[in-house]
N, C-alpha and C. Protein backbone atom coordinates (compact mmCIF):
# COMPACT_ATOMS: atom_id res chain seq x y z
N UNK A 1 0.84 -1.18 0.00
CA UNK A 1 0.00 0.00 0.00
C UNK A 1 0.89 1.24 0.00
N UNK A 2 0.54 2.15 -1.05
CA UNK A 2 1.42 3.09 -1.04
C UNK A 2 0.68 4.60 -0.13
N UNK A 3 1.45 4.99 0.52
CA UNK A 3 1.11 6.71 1.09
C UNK A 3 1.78 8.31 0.47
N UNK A 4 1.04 8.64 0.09
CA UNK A 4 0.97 9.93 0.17
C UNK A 4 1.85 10.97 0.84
N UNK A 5 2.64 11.81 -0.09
CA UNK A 5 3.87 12.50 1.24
C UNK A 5 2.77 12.80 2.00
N UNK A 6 1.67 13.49 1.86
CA UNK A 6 0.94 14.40 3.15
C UNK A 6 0.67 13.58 4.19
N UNK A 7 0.44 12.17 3.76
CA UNK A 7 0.13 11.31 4.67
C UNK A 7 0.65 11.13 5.76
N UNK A 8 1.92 10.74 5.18
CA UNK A 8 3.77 10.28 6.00
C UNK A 8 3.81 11.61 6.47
N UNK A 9 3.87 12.54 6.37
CA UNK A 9 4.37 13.76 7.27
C UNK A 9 3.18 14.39 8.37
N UNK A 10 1.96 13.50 7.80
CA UNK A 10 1.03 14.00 9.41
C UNK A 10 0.88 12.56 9.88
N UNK A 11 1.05 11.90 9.56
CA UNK A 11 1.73 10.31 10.88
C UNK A 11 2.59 10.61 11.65
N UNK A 12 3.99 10.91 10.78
CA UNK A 12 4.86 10.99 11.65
C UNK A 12 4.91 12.10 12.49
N UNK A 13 4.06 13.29 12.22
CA UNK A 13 4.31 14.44 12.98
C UNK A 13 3.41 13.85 14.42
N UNK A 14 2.08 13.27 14.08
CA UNK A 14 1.39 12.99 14.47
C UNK A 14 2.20 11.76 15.69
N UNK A 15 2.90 10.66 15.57
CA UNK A 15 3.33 9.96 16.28
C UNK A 15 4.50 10.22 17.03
N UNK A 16 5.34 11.33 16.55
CA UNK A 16 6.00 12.02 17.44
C UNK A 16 6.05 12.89 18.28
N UNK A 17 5.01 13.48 18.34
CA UNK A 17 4.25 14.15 19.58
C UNK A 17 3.40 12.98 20.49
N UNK A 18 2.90 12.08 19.48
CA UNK A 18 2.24 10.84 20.65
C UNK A 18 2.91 10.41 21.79
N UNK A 19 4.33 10.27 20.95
CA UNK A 19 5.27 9.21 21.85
C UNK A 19 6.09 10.47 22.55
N UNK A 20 6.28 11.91 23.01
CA UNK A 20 6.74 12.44 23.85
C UNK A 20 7.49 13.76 23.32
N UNK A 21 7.50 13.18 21.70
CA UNK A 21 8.73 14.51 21.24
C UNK A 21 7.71 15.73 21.35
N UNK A 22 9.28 17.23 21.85
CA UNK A 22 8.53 18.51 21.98
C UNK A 22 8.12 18.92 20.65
N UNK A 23 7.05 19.67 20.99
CA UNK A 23 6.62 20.51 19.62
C UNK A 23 8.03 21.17 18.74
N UNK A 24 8.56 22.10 19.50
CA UNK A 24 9.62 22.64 18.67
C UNK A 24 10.24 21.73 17.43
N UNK A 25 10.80 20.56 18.58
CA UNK A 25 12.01 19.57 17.83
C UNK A 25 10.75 19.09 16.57
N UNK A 26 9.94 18.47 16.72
CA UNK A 26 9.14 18.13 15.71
C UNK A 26 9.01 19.01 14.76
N UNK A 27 8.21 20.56 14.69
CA UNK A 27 8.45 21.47 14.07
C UNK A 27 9.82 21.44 13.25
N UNK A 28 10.88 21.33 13.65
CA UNK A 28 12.41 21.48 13.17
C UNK A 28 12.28 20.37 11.80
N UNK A 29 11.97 19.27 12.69
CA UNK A 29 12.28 17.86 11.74
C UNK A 29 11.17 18.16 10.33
N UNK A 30 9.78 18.75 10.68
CA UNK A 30 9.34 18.86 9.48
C UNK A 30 9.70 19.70 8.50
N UNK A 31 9.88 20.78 9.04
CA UNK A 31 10.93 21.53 7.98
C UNK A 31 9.89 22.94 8.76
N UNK A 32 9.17 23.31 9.40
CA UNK A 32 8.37 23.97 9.57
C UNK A 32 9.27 25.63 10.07
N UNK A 33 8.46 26.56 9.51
CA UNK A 33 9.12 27.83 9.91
C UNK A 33 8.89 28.47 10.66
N UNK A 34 7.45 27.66 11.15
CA UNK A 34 7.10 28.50 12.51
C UNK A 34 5.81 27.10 13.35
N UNK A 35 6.68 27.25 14.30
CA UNK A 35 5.93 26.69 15.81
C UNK A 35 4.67 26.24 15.45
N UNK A 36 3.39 27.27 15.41
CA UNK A 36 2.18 27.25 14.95
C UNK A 36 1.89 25.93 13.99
N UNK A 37 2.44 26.27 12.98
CA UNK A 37 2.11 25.01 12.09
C UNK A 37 2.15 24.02 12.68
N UNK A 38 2.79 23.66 13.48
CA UNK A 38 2.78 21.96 13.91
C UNK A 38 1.71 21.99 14.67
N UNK A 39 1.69 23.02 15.36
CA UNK A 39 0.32 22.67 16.50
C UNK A 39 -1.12 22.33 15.95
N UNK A 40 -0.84 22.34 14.55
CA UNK A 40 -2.20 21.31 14.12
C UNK A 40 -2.27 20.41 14.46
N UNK A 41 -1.05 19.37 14.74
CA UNK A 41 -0.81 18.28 15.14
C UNK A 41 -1.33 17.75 16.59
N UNK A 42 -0.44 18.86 17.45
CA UNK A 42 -0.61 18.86 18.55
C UNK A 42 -2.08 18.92 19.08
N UNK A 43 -2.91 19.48 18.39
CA UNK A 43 -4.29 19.52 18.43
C UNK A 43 -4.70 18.23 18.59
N UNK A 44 -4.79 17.52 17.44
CA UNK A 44 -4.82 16.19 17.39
C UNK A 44 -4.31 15.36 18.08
N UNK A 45 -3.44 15.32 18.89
CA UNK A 45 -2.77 14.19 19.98
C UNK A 45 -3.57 14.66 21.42
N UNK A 46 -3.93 15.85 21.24
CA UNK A 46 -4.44 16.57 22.43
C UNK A 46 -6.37 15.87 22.68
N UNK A 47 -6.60 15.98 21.27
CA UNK A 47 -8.01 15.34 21.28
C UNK A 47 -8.15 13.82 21.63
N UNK A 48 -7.31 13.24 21.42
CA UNK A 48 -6.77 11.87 21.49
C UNK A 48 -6.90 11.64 22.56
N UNK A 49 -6.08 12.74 23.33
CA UNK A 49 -5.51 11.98 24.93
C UNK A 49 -7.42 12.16 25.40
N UNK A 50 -7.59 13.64 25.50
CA UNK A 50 -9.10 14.21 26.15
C UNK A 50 -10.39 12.54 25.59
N UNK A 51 -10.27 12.05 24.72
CA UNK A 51 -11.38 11.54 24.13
C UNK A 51 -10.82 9.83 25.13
N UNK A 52 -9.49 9.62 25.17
CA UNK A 52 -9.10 8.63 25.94
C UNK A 52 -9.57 8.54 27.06
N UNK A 53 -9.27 9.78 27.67
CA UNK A 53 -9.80 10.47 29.33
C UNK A 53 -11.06 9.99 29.49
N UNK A 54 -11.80 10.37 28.72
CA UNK A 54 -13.42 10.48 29.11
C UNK A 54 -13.79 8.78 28.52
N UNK A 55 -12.89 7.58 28.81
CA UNK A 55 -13.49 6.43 28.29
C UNK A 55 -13.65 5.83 29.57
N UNK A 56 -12.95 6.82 30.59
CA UNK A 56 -12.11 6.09 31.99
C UNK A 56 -13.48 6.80 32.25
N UNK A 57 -13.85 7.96 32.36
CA UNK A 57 -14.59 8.73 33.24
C UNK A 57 -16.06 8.12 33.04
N UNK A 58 -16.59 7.50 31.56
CA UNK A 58 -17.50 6.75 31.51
C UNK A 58 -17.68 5.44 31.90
N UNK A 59 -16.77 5.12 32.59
CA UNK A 59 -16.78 3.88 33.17
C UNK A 59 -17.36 3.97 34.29
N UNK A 60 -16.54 5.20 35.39
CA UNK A 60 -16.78 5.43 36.63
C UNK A 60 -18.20 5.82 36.41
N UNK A 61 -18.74 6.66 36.01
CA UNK A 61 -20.48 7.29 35.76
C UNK A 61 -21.01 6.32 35.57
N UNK A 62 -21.18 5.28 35.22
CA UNK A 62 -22.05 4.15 35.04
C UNK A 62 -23.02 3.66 36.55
């Protein structure tokens, strides 16, 4: 199966903020010229974690 550069570069931006890397350094590695841009990403790992959160919290509410 083949991917898409856009693909490969919001995975990996995407899985390197998953797994711990800072925004900046990520930013750097994509080639990005400013901070901001990546934090699309960061958005997305951020919704991730929040939507994870609330699987725990629907457990307890039951």
């Amino acid at each position: 199966m083949l991917m898409s550069s856009h693909t490969a570069r919001h995975t990996f931006a995407t899985m390197m903020l998953t797994l711990g890397a800072d925004l900046y350094t990520t930013s750097k590695l994509l080639g990005h010229t400013q901070v901001k841009t990546t934090q699309i990403y960061a958005k997305i790992v951020d919704k991730k974690k929040d939507e994870a959160v609330n699987l725990v919290n629907d457990v307890f509410n039951k």
